[in-house]
C-alpha atoms as a PDB file:
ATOM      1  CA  UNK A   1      38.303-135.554  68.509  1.00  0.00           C
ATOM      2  CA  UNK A   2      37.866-136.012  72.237  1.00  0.00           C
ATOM      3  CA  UNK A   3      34.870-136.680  74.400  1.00  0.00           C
ATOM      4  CA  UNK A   4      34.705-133.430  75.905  1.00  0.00           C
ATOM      5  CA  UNK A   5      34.667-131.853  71.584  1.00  0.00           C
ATOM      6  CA  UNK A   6      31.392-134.229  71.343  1.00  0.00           C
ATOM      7  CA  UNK A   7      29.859-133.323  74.095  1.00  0.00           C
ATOM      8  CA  UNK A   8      30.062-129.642  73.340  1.00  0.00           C
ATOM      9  CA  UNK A   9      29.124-130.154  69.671  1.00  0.00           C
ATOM     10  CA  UNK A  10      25.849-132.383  71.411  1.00  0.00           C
ATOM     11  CA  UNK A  11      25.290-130.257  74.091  1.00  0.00           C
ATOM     12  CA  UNK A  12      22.838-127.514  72.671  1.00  0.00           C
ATOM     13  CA  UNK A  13      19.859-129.262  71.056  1.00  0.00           C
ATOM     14  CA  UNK A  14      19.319-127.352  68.370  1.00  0.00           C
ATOM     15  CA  UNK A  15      17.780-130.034  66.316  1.00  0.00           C
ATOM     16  CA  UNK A  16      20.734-130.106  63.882  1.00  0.00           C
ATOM     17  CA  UNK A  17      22.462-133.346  63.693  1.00  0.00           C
ATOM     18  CA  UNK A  18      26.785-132.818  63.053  1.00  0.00           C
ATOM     19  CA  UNK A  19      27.947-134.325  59.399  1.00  0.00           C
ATOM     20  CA  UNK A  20      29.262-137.761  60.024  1.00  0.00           C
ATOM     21  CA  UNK A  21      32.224-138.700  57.466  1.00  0.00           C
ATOM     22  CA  UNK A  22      32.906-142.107  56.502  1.00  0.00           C
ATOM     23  CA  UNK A  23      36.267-142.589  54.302  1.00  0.00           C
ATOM     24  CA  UNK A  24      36.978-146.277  53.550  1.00  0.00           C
ATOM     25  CA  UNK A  25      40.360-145.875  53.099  1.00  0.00           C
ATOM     26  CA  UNK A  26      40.556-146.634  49.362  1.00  0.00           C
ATOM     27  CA  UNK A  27      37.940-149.080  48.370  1.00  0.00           C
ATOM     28  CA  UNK A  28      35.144-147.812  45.932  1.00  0.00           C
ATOM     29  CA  UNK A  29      32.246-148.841  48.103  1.00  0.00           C
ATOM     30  CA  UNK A  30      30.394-145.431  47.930  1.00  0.00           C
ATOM     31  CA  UNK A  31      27.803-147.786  45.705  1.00  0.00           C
ATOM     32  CA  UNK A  32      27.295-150.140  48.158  1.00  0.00           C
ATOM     33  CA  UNK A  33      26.975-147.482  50.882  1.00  0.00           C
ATOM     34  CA  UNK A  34      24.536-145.424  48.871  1.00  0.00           C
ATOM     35  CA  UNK A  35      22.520-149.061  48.160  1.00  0.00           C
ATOM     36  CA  UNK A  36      22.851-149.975  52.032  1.00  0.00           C
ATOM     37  CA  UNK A  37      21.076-146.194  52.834  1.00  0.00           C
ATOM     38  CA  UNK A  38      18.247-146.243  50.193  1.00  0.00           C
ATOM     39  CA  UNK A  39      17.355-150.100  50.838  1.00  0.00           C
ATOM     40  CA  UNK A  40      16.525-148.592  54.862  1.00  0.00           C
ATOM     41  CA  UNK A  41      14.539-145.492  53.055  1.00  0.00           C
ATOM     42  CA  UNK A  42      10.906-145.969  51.703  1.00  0.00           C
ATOM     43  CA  UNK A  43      11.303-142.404  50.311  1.00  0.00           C
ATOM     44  CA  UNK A  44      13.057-139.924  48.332  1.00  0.00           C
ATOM     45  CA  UNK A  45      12.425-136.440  50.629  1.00  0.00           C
ATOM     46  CA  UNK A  46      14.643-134.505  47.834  1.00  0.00           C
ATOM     47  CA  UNK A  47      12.016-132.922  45.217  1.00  0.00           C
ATOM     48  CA  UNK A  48      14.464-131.872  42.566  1.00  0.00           C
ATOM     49  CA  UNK A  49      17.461-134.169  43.180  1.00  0.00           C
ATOM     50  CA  UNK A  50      19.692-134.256  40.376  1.00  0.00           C
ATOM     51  CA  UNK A  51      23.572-135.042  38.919  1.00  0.00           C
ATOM     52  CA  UNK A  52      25.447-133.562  36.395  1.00  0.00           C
ATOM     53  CA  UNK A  53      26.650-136.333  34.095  1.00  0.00           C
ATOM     54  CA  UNK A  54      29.882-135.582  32.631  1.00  0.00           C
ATOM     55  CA  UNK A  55      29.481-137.840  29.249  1.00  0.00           C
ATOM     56  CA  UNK A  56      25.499-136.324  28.151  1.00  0.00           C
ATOM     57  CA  UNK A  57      26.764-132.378  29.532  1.00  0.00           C
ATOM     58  CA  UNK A  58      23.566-132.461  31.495  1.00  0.00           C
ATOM     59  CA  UNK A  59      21.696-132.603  34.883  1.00  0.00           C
ATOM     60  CA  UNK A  60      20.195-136.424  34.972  1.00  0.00           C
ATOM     61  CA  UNK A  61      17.344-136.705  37.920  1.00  0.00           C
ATOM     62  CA  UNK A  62      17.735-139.141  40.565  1.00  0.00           C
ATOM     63  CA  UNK A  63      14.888-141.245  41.259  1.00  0.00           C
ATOM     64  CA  UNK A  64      14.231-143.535  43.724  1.00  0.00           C
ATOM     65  CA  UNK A  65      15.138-147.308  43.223  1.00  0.00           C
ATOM     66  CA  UNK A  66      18.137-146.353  41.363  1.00  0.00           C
ATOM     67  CA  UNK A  67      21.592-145.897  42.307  1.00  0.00           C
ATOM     68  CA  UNK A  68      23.501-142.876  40.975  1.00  0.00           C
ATOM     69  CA  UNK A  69      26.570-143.310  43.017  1.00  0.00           C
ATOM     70  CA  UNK A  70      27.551-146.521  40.565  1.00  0.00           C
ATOM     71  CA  UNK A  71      27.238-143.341  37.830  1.00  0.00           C
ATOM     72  CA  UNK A  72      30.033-141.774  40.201  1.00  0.00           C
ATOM     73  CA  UNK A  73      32.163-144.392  40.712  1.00  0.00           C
ATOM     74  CA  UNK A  74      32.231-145.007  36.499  1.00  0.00           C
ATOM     75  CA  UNK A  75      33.487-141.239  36.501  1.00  0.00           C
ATOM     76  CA  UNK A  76      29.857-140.131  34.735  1.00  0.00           C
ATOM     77  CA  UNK A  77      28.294-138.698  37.829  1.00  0.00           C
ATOM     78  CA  UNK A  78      29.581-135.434  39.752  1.00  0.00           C
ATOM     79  CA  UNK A  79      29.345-135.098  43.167  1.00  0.00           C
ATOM     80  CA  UNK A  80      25.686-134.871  44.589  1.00  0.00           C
ATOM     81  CA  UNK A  81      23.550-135.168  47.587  1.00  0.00           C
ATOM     82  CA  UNK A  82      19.960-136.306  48.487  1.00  0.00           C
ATOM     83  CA  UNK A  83      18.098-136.811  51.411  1.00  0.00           C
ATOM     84  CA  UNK A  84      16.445-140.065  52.343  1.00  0.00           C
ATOM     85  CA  UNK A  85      12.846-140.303  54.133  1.00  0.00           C
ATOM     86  CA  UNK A  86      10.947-143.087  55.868  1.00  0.00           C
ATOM     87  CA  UNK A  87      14.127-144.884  57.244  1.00  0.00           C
ATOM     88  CA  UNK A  88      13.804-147.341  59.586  1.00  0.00           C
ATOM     89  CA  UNK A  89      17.318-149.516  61.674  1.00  0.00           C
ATOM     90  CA  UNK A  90      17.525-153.213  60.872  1.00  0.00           C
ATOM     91  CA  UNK A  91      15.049-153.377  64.391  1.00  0.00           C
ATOM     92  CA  UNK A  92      12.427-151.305  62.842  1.00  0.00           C
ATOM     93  CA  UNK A  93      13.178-148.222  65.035  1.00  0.00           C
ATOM     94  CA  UNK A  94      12.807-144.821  62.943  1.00  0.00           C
ATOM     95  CA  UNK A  95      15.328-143.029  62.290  1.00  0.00           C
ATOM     96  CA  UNK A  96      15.128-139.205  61.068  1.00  0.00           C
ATOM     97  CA  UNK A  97      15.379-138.386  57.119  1.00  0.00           C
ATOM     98  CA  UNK A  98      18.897-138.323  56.358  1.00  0.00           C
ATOM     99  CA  UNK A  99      21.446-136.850  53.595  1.00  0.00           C
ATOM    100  CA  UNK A 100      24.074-138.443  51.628  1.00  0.00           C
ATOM    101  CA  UNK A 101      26.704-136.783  49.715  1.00  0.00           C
ATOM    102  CA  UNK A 102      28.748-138.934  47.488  1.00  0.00           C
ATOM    103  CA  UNK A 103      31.996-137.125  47.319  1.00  0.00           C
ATOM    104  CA  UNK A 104      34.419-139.692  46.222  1.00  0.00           C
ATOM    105  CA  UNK A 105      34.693-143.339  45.367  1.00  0.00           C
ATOM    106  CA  UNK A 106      35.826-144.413  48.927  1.00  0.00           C
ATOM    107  CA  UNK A 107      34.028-140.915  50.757  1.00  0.00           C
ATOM    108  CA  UNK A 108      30.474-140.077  51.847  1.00  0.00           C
ATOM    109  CA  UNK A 109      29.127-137.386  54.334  1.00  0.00           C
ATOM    110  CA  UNK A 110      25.553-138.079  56.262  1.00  0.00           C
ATOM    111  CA  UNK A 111      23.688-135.263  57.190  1.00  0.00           C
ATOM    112  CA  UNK A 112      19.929-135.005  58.904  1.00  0.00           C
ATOM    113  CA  UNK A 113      17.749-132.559  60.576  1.00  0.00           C
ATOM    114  CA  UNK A 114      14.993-133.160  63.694  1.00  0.00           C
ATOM    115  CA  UNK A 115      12.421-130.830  63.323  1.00  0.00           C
END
């Protein structure tokens, strides 16, 4: 993608913020990823955030504190996405509640809003 692709996806604040994909190339990390997220989160902004686990046949609630993408990555968990609130950078700056969609062992997507 080149500079001038960014800067037209950017240009038009429309408080949206563009998917950001992170692939890492064949290592199963999307645990520690999902771990890295939460630990900068003080929230949970999904109400009814849920995955279907493959071995029970049912939808399994994800709660705070816990960390559903290992459930993924041992082939129990479907892909899912929730939405993080109360985030804060490793310099205490905020930064805006934002989504994570475990899509395979070595793939996430980060999504967010600005209202």
């Amino acid at each position: 993608m080149t500079i001038d692709k960014v800067r037209q996806i950017l240009n038009t604040n429309d408080g949206s913020l563009p998917d950001i994909n992170f692939d890492f190339d064949n290592k199963s990390v999307v645990g520690d990823a999902y771990a890295l997220i939460q630990g900068r989160a003080t929230c949970l902004m999904s109400k009814f955030a849920y995955y279907w686990s493959k071995g029970k046949s049912k939808q399994v609630p994800i709660c705070f504190g816990e960390n559903p993408a290992l459930d993924f990555l041992s082939g129990d968990a479907e892909a899912f996405h929730v939405v993080f609130g109360g985030l804060q950078s490793s310099t205490k700056a905020p930064i805006p509640d934002l989504g994570i969609f475990v899509l395979g062992a070595d793939f996430i997507a980060l999504d967010g809003f600005v209202a």
